[in-house]
N, C-alpha and C. Protein backbone atom coordinates (compact mmCIF):
# COMPACT_ATOMS: atom_id res chain seq x y z
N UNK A 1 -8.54 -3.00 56.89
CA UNK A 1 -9.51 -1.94 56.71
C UNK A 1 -10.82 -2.50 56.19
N UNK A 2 -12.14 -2.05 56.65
CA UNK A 2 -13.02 -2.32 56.40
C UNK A 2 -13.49 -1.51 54.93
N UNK A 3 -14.39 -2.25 53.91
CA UNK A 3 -14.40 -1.48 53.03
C UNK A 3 -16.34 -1.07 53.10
N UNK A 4 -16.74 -1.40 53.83
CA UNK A 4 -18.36 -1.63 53.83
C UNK A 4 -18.82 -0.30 54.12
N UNK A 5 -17.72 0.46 55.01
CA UNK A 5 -18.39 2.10 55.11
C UNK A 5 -18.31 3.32 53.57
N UNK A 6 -17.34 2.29 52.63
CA UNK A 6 -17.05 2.74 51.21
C UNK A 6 -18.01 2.20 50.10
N UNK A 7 -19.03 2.95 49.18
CA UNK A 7 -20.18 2.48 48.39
C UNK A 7 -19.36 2.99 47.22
N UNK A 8 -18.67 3.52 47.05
CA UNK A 8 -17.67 3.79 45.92
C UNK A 8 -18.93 5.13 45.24
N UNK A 9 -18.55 5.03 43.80
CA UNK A 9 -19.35 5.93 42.71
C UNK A 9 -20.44 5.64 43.25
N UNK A 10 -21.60 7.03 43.52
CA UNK A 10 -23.29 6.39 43.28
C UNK A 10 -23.45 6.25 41.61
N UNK A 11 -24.52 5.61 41.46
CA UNK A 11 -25.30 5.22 40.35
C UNK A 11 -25.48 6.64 39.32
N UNK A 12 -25.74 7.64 40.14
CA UNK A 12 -25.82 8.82 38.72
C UNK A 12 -24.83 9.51 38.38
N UNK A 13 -23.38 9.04 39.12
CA UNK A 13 -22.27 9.38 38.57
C UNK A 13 -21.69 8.51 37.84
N UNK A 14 -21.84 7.30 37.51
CA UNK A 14 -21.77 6.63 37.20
C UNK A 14 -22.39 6.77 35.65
N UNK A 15 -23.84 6.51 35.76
CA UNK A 15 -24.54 6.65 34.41
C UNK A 15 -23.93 7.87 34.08
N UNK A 16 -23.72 9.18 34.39
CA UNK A 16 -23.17 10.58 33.65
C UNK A 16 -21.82 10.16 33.18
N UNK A 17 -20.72 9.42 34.00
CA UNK A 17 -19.57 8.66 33.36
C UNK A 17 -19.91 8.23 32.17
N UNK A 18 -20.39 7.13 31.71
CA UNK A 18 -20.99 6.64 30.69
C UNK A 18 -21.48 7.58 29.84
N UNK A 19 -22.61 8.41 29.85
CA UNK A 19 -23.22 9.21 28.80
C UNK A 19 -22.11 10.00 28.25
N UNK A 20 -21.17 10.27 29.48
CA UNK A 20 -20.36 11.74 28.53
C UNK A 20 -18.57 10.82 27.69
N UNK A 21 -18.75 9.42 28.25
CA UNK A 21 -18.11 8.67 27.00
C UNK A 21 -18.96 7.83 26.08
N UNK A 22 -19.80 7.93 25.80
CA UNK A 22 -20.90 7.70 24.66
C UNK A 22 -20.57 9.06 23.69
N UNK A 23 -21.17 9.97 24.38
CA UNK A 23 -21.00 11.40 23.74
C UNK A 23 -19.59 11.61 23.03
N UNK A 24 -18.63 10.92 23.78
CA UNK A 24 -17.08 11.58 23.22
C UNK A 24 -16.68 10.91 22.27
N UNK A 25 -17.40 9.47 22.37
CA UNK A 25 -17.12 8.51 20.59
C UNK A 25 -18.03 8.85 20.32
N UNK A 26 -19.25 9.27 19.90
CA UNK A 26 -20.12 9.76 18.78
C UNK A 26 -19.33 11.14 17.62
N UNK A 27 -18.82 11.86 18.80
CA UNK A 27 -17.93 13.20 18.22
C UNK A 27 -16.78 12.89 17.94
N UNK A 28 -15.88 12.10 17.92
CA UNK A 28 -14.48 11.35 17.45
C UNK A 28 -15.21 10.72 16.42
N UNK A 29 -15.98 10.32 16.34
CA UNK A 29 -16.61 9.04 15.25
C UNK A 29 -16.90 10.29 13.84
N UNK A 30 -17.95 11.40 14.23
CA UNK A 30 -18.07 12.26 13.30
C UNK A 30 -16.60 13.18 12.72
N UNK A 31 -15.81 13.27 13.54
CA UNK A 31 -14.60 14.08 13.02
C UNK A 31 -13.84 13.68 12.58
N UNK A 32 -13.57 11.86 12.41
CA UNK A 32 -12.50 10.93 11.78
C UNK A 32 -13.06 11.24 10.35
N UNK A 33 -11.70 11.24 9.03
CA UNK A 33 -12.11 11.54 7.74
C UNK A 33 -11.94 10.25 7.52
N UNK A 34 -12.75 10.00 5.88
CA UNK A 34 -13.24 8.64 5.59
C UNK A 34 -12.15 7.96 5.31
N UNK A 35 -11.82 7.11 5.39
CA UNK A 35 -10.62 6.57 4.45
C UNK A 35 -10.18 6.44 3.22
N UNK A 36 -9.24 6.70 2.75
CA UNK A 36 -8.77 6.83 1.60
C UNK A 36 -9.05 5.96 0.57
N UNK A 37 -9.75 5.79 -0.14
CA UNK A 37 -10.10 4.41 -1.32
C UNK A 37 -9.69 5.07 -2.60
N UNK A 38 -8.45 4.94 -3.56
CA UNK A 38 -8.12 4.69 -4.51
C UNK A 38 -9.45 4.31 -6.05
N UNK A 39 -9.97 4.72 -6.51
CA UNK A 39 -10.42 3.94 -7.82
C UNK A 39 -9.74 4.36 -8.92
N UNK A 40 -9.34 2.62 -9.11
CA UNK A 40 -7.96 2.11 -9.97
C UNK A 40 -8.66 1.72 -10.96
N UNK A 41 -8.46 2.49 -12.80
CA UNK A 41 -9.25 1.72 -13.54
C UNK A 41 -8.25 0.81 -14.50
N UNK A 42 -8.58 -0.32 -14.63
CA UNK A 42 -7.02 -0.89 -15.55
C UNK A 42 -7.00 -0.17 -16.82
N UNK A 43 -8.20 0.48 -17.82
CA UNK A 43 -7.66 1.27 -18.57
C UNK A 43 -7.28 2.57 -18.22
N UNK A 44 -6.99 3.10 -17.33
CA UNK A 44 -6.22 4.16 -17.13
C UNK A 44 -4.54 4.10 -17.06
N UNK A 45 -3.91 3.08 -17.13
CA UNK A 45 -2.83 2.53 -17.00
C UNK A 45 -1.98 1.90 -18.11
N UNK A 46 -1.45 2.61 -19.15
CA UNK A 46 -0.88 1.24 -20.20
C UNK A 46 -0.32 0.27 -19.75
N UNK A 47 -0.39 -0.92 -20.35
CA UNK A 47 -0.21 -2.55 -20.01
C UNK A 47 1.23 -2.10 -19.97
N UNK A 48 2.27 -1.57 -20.49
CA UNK A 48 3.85 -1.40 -20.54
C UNK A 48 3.99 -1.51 -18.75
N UNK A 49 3.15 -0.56 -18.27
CA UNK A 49 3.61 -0.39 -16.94
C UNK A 49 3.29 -1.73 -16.04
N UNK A 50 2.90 -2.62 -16.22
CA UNK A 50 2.24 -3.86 -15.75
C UNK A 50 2.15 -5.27 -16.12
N UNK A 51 2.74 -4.67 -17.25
CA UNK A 51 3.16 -6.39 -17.75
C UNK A 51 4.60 -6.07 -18.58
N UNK A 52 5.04 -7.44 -17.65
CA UNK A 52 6.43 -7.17 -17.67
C UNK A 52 7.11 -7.56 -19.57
N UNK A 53 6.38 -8.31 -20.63
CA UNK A 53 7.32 -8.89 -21.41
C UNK A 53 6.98 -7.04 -22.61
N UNK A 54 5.80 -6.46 -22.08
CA UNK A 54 5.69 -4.86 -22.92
C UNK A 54 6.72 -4.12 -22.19
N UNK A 55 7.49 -4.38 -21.04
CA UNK A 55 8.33 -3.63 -20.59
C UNK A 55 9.30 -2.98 -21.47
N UNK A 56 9.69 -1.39 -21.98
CA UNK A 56 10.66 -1.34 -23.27
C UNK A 56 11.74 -1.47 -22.87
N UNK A 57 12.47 -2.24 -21.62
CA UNK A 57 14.04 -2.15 -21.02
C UNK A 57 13.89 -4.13 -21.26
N UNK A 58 12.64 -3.98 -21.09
CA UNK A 58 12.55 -5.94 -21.22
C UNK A 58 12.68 -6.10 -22.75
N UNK A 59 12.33 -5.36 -23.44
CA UNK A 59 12.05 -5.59 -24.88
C UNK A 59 13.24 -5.47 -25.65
N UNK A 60 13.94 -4.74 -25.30
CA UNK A 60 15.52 -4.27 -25.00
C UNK A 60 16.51 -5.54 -25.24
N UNK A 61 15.99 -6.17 -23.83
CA UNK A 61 17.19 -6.75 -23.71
C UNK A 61 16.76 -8.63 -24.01
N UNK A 62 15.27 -8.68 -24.73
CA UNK A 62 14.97 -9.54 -25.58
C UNK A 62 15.35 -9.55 -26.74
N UNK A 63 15.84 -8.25 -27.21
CA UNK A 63 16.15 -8.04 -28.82
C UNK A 63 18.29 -8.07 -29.06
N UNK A 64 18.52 -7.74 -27.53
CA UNK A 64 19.86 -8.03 -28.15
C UNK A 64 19.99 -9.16 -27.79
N UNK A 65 19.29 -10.13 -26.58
CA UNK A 65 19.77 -11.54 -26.93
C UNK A 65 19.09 -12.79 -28.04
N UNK A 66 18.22 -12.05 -28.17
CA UNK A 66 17.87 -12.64 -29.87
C UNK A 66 19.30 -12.75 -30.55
N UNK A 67 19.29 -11.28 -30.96
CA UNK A 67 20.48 -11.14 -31.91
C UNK A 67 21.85 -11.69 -31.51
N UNK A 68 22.38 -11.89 -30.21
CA UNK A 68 23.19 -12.72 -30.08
C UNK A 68 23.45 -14.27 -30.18
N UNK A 69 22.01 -14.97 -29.94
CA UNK A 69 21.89 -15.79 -30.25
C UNK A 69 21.49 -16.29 -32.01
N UNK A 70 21.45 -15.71 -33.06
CA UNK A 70 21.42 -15.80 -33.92
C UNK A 70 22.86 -15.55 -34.45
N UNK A 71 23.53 -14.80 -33.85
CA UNK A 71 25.25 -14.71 -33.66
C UNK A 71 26.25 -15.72 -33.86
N UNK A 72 25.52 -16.52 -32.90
CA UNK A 72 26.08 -17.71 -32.39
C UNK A 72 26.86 -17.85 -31.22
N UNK A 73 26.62 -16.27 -30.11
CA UNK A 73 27.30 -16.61 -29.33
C UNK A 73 26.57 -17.23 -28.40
N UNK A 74 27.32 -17.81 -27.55
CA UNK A 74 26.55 -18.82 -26.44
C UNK A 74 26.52 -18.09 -24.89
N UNK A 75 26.77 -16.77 -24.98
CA UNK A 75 26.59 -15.85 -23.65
C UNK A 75 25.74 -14.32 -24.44
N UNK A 76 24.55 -14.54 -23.30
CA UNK A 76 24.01 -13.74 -23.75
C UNK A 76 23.86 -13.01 -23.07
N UNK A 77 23.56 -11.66 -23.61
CA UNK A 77 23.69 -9.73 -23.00
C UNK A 77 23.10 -9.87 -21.44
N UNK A 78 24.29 -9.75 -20.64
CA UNK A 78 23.99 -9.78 -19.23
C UNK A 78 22.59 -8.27 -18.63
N UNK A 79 21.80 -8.46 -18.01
CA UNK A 79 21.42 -7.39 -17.71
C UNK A 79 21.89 -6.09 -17.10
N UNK A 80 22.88 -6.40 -16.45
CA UNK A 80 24.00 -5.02 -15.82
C UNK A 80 24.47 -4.22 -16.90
N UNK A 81 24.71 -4.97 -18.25
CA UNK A 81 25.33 -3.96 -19.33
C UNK A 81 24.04 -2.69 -19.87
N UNK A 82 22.82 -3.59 -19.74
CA UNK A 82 21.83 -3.12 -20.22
C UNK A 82 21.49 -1.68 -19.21
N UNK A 83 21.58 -1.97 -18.11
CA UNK A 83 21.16 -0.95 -16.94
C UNK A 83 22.45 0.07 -16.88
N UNK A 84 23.51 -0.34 -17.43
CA UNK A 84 24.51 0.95 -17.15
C UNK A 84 24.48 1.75 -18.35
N UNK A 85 23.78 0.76 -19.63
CA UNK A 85 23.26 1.57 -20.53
C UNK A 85 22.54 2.59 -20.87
N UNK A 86 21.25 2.21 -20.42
CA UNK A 86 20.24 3.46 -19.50
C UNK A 86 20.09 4.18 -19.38
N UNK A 87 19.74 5.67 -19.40
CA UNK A 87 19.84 7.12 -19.30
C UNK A 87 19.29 7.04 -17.79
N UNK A 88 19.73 8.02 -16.85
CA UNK A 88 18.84 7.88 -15.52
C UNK A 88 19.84 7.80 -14.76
């Protein structure tokens, strides 16, 4: 088949193609909402929640193996006892 009797799209259907997808991302562009940005202030946050040795389940289970080790025992408070301890 010959394709030379076929000029395909003219030129001002073409450019109107174009303008009316120009047009359709300008209006998608205005109707997308902004993205979500968070402002995180570190004093809004007590350090307990973020640092782990203010943790009071860490502090916990620093204070009974202190005390075991001042005991003298040589096995100290597994963390599973501590967590079944726990309210929750």
């Amino acid at each position: 088949m010959s394709r030379k009797g076929l000029s395909g799209l003219s030129s001002q259907i073409k450019e109107r193609l174009i303008q009316q997808a120009l047009e359709r991302r300008l209006r998608q562009a205005d109707t997308r909402p902004a993205p979500f940005k968070p402002e995180l202030k570190s004093t809004d946050t007590p350090e307990q929640y973020y640092r782990f040795h203010l943790h009071p389940g860490y502090q916990q289970l620093r204070i009974l193996n202190e005390g075991a080790a001042r005991l003298g025992s040589a096995y100290p408070v597994p963390i599973s006892r501590c967590m079944r301890a726990a309210p929750g």
